[in-house]
N, C-alpha and C. Protein backbone atom coordinates (compact mmCIF):
# COMPACT_ATOMS: atom_id res chain seq x y z
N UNK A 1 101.83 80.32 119.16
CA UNK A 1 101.83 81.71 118.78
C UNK A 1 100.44 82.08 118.28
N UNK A 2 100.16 83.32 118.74
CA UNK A 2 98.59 83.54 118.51
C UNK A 2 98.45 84.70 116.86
N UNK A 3 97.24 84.85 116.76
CA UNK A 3 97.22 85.76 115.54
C UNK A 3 97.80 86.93 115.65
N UNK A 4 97.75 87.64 116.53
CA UNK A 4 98.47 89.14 116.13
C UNK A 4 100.18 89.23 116.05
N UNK A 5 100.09 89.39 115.16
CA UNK A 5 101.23 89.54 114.05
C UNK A 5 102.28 90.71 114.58
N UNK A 6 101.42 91.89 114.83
CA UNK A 6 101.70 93.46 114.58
C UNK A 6 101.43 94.04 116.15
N UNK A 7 101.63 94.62 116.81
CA UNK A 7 101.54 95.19 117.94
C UNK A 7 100.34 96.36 117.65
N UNK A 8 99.78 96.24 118.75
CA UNK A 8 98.53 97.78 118.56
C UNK A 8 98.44 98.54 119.65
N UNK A 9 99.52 99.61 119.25
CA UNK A 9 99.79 100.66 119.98
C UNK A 9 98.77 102.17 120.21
N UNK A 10 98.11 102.34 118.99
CA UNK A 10 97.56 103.44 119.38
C UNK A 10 95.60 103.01 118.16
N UNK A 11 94.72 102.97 119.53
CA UNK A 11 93.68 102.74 118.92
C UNK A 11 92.74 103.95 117.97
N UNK A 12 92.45 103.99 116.88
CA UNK A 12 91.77 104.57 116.01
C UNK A 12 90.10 104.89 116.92
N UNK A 13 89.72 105.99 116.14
CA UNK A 13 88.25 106.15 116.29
C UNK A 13 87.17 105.32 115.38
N UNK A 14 86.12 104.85 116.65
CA UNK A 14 85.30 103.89 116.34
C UNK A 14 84.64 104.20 114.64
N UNK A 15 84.24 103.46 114.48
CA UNK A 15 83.54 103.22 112.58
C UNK A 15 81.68 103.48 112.63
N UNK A 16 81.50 103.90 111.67
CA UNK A 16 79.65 103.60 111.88
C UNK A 16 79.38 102.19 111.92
N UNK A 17 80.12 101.12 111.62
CA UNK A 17 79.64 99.68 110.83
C UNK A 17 80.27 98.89 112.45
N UNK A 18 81.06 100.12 113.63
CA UNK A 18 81.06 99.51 114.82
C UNK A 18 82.39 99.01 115.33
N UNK A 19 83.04 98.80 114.00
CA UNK A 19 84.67 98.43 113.66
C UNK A 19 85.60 99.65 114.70
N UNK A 20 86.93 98.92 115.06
CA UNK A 20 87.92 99.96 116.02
C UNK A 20 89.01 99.80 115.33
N UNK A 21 89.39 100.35 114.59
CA UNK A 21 90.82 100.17 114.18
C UNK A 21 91.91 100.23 115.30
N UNK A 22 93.08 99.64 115.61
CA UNK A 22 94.05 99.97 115.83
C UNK A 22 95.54 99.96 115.09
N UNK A 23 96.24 100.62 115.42
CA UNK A 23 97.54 100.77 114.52
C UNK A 23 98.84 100.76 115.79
N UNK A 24 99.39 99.73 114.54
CA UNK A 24 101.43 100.03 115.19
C UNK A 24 102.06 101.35 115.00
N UNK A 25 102.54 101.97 116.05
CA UNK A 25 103.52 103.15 115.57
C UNK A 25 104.48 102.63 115.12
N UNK A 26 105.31 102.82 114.00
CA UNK A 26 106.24 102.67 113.09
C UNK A 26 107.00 104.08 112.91
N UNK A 27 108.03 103.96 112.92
CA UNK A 27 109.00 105.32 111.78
C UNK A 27 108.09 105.69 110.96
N UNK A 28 107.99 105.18 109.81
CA UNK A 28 107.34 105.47 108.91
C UNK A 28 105.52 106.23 109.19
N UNK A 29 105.22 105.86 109.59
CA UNK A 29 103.54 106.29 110.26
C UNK A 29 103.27 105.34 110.80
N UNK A 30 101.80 105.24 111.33
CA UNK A 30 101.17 103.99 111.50
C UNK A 30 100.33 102.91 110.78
N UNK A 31 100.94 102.15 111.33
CA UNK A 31 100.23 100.88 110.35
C UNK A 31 99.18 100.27 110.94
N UNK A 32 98.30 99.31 109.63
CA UNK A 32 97.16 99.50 110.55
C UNK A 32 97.39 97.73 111.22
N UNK A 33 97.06 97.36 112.16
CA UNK A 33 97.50 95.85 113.23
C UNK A 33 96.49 95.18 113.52
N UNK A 34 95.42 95.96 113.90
CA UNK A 34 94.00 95.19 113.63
C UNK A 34 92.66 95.90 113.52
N UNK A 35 91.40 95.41 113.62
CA UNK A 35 89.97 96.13 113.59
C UNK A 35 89.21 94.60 114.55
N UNK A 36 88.75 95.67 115.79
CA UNK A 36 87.98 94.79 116.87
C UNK A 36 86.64 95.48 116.17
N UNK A 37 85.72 94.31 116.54
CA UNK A 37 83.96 94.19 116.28
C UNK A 37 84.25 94.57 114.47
N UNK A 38 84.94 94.26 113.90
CA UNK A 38 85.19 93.84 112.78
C UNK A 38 83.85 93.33 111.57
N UNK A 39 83.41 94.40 110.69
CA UNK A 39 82.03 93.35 110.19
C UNK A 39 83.09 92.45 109.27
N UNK A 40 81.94 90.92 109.16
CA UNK A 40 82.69 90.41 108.75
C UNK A 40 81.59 90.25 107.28
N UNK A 41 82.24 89.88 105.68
CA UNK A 41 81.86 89.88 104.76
C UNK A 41 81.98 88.39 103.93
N UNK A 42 81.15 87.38 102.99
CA UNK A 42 81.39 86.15 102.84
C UNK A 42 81.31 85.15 103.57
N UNK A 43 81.07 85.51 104.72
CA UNK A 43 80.87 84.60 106.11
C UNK A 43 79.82 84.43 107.06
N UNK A 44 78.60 83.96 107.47
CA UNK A 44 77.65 84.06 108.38
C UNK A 44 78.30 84.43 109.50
N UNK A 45 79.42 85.20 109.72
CA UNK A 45 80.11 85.36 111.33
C UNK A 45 79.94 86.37 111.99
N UNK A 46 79.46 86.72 113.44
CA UNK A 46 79.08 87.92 113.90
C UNK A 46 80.56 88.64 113.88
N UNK A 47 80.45 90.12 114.11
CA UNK A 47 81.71 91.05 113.76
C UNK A 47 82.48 90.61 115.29
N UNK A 48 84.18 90.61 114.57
CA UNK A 48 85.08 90.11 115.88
C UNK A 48 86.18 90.55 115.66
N UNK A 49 87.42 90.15 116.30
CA UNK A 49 88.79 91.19 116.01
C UNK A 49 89.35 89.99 115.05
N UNK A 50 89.89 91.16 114.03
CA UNK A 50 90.72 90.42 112.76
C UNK A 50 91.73 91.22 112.85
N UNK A 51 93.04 90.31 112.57
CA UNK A 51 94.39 90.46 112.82
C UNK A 51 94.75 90.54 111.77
N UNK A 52 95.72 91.65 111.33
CA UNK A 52 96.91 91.58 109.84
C UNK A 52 97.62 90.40 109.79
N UNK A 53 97.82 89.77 108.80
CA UNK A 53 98.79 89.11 109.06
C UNK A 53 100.35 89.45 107.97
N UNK A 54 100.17 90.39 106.97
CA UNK A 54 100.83 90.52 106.11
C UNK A 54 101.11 91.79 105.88
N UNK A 55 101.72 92.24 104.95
CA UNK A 55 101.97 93.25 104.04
C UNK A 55 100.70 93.17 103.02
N UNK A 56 100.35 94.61 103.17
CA UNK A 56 99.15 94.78 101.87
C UNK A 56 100.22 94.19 100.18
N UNK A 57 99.08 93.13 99.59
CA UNK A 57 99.35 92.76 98.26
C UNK A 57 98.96 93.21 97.42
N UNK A 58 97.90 94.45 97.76
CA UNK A 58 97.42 95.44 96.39
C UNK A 58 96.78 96.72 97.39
N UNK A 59 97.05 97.75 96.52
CA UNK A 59 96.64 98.84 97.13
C UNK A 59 94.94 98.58 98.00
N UNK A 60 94.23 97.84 97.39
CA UNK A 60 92.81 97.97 98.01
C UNK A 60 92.83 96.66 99.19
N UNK A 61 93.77 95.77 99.34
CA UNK A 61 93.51 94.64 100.66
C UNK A 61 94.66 94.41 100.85
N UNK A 62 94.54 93.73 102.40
CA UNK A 62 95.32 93.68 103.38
C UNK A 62 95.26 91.90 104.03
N UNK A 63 96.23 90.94 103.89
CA UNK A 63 95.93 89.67 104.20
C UNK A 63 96.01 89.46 105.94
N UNK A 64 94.74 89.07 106.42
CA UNK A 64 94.16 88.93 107.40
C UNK A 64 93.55 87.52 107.92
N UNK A 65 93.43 87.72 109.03
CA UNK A 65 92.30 86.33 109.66
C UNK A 65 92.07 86.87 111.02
N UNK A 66 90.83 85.75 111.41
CA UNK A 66 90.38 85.79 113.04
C UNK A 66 89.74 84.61 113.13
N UNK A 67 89.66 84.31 114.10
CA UNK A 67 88.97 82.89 114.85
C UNK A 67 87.49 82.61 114.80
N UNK A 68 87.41 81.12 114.58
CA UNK A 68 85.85 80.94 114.34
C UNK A 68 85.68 79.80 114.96
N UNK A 69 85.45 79.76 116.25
CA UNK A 69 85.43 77.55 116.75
C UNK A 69 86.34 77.29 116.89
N UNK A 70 87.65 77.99 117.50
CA UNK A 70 88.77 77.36 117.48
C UNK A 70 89.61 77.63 116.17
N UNK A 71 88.91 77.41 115.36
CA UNK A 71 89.86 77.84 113.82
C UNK A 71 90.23 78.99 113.11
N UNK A 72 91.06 79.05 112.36
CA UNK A 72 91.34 80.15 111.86
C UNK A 72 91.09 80.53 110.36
N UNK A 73 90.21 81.49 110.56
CA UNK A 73 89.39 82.00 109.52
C UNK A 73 90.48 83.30 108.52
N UNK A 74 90.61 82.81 107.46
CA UNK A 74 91.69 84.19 106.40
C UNK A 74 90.81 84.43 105.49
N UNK A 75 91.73 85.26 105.49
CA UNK A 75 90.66 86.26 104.06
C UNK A 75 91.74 87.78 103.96
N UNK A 76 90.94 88.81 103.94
CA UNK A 76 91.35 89.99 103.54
C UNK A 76 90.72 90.90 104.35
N UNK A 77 91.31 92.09 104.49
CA UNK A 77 90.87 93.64 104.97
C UNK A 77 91.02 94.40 104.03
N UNK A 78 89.87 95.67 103.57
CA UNK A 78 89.47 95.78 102.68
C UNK A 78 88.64 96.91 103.23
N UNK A 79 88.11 97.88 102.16
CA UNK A 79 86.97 98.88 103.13
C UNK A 79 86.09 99.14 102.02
N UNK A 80 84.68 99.35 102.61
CA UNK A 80 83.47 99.24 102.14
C UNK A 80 83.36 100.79 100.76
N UNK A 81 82.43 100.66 100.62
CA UNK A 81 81.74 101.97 100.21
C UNK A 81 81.77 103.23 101.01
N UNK A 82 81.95 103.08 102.10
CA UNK A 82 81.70 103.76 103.52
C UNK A 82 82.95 104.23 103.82
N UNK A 83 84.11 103.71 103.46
CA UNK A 83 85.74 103.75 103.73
C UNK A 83 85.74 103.67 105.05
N UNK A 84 84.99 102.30 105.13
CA UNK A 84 85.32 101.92 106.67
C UNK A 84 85.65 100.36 106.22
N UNK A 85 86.72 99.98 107.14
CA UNK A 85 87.11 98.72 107.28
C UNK A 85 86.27 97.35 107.66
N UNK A 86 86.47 96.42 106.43
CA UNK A 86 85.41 94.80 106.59
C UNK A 86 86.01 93.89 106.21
N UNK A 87 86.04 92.64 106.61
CA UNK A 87 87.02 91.41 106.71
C UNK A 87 86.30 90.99 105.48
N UNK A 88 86.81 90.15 104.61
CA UNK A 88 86.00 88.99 103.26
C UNK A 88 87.04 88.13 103.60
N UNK A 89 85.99 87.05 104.08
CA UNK A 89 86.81 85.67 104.14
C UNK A 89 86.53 84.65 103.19
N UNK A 90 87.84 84.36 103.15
CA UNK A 90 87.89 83.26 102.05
C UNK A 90 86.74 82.44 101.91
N UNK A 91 85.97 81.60 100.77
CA UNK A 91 85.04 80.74 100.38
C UNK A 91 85.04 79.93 101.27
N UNK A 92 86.44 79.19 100.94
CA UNK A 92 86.96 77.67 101.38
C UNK A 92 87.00 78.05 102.74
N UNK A 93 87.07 78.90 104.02
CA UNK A 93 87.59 78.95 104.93
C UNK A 93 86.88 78.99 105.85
N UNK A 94 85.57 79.30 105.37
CA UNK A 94 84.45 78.53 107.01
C UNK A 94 83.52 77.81 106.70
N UNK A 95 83.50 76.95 108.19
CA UNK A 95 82.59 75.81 108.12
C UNK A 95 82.08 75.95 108.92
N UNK A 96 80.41 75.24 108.78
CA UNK A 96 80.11 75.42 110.19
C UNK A 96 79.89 74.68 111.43
């Protein structure tokens, strides 16, 4: 089973920082499922698609990951100063 969690039904407009949101249609509204070219934050990693993997655990992040070498890189989704969307990956979670 691969990372995306959430289905991404209807893609968002592109970000200045290059990021694409997409979102699940839900009853409720849409949720957000992932961000392709993704900057990534805490990590030497060029920007890539990061997948939800959870239910937001606090109003400001969203538990996430994407691939690095085969592995799987977690962390959080989260948005800048800019209120545009950026991955912070965990300390422990890349190597190089």
């Amino acid at each position: 089973m691969g990372l995306q969690k959430y289905r991404a039904d209807v893609e968002g407009e592109q970000q200045k920082n290059g990021g694409v949101p997409a979102y699940a249609k839900w009853m409720g509204g849409p949720s957000l499922a992932l961000v392709r070219n993704c900057k990534i934050e805490g990590a030497e990693l060029s920007p890539r698609t990061v997948y939800v993997r959870g239910e937001a655990d606090t109003f400001f992040s969203i538990p996430a990951a994407c691939q690095h070498k085969g592995k799987i890189v977690r962390g959080y989704l989260t948005v800048d100063d800019n209120q545009e969307y950026v991955f912070r990956a965990y300390k422990d979670q890349v190597q190089s």
